[in-house]
C-alpha atoms as a PDB file:
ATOM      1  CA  UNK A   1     -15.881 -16.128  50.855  1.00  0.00           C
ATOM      2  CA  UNK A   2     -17.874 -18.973  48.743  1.00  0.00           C
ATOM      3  CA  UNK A   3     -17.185 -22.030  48.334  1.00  0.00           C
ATOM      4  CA  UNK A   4     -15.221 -22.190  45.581  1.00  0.00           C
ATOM      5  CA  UNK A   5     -12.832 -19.613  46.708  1.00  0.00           C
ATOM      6  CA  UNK A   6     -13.085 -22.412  49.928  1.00  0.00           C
ATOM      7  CA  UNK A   7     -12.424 -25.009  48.131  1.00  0.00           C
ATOM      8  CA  UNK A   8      -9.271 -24.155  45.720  1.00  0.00           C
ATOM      9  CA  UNK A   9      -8.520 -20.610  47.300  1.00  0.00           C
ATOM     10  CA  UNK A  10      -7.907 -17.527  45.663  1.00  0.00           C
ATOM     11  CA  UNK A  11      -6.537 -16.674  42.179  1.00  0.00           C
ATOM     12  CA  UNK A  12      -3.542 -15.509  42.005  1.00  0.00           C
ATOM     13  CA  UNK A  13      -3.669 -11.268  40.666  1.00  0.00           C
ATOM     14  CA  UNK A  14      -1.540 -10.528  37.719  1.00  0.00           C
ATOM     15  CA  UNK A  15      -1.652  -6.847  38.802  1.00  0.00           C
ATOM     16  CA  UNK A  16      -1.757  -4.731  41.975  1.00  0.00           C
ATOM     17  CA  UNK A  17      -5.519  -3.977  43.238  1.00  0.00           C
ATOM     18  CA  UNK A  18      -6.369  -1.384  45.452  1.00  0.00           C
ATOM     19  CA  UNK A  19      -8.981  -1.096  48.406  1.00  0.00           C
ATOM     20  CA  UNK A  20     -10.128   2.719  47.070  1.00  0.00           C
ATOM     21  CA  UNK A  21      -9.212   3.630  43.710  1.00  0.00           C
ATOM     22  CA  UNK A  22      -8.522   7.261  42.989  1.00  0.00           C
ATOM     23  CA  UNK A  23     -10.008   8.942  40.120  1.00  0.00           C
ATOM     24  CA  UNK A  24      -9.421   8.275  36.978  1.00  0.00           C
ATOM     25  CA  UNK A  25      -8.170  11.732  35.960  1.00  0.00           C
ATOM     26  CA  UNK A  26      -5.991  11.710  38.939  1.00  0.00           C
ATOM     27  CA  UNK A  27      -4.738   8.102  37.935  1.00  0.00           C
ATOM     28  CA  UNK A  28      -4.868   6.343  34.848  1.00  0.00           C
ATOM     29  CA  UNK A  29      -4.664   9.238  31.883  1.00  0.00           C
ATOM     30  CA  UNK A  30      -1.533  10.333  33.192  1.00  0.00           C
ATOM     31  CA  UNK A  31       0.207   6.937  33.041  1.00  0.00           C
ATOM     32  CA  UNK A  32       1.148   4.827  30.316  1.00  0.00           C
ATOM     33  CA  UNK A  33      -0.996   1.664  30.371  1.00  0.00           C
ATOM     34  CA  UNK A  34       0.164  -1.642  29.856  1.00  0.00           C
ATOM     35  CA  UNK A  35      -1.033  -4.648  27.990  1.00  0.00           C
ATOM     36  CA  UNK A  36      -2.744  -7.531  28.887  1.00  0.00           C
ATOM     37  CA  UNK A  37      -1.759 -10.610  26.427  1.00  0.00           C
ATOM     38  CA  UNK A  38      -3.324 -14.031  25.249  1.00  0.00           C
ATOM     39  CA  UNK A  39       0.445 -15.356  24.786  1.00  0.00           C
ATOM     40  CA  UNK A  40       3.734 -14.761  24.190  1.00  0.00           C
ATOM     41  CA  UNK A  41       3.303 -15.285  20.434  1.00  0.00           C
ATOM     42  CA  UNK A  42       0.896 -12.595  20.315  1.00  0.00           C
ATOM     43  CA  UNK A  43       2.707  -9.785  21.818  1.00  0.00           C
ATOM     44  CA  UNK A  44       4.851  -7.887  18.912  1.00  0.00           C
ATOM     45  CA  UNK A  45       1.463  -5.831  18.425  1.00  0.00           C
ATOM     46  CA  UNK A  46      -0.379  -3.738  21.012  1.00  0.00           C
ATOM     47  CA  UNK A  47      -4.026  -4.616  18.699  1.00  0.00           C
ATOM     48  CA  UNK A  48      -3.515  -8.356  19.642  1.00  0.00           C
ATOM     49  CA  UNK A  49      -3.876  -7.420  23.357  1.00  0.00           C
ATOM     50  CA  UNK A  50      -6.670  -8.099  25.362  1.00  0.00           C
ATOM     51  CA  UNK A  51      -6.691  -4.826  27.457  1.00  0.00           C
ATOM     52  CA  UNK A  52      -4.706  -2.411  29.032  1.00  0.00           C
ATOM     53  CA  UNK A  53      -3.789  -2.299  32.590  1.00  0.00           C
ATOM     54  CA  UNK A  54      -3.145   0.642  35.045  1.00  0.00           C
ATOM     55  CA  UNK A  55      -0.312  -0.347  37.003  1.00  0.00           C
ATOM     56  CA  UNK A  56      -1.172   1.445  39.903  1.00  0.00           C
ATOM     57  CA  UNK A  57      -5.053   0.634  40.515  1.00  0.00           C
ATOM     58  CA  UNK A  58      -5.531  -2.074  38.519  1.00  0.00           C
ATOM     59  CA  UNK A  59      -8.366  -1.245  36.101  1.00  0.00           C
ATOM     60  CA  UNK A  60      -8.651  -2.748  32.739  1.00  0.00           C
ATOM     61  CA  UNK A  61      -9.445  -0.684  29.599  1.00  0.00           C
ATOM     62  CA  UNK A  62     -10.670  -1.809  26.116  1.00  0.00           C
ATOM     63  CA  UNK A  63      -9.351  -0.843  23.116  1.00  0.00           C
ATOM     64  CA  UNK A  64     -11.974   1.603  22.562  1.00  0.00           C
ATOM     65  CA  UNK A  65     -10.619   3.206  25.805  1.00  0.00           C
ATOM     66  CA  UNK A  66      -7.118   3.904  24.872  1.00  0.00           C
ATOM     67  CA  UNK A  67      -4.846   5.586  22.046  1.00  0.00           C
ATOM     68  CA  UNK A  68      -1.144   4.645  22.431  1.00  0.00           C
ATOM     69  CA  UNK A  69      -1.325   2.944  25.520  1.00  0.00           C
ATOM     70  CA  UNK A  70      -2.595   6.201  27.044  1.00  0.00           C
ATOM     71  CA  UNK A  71      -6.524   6.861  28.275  1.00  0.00           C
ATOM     72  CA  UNK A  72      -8.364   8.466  25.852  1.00  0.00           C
ATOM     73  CA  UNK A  73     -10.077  11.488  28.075  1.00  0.00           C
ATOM     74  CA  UNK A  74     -13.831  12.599  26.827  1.00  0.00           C
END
C-alpha cells in the first residue's frame, strides 16, 4: 500500500476487476464492449469515447482495438 493510497484510500473502480483474467479470446471478442466517456454531453457518439470496457475483466481497449464495440481479432 503507499502512502497515498494511506493517506486518502483507494479509488473507487468504475468497473469490475478480476484477480486472473482469462484470455482474451475466451473473454472479451465474444462480448460487446462498452464505452468509457469524458461526460454526459459527449456520449450520443461511440468516437467521442475514451475506451471500451469489458464488463467482465475489466480491460480497456483503444479505438484502434475495436470495430462496433466488438474486439477486433488479428
Amino acid at each position: 500500500m503507499s502512502l497515498l493510497s494511506k493517506l486518502f484510500g483507494h479509488a473507487d473502480q468504475g468497473y469490475s476487476l478480476v484477480e486472473k483474467r482469462p484470455d482474451i479470446l475466451l473473454c472479451c471478442v465474444n462480448e460487446p464492449l462498452m464505452p468509457r466517456w469524458r461526460g454526459p454531453d459527449v456520449m450520443e457518439d461511440d468516437r467521442n469515447a475514451l475506451g471500451f470496457v469489458c464488463g467482465k475483466c475489466g480491460r480497456e481497449f483503444g479505438h484502434d482495438k475495436v470495430h462496433e464495440r466488438r474486439v477486433i481479432v488479428s
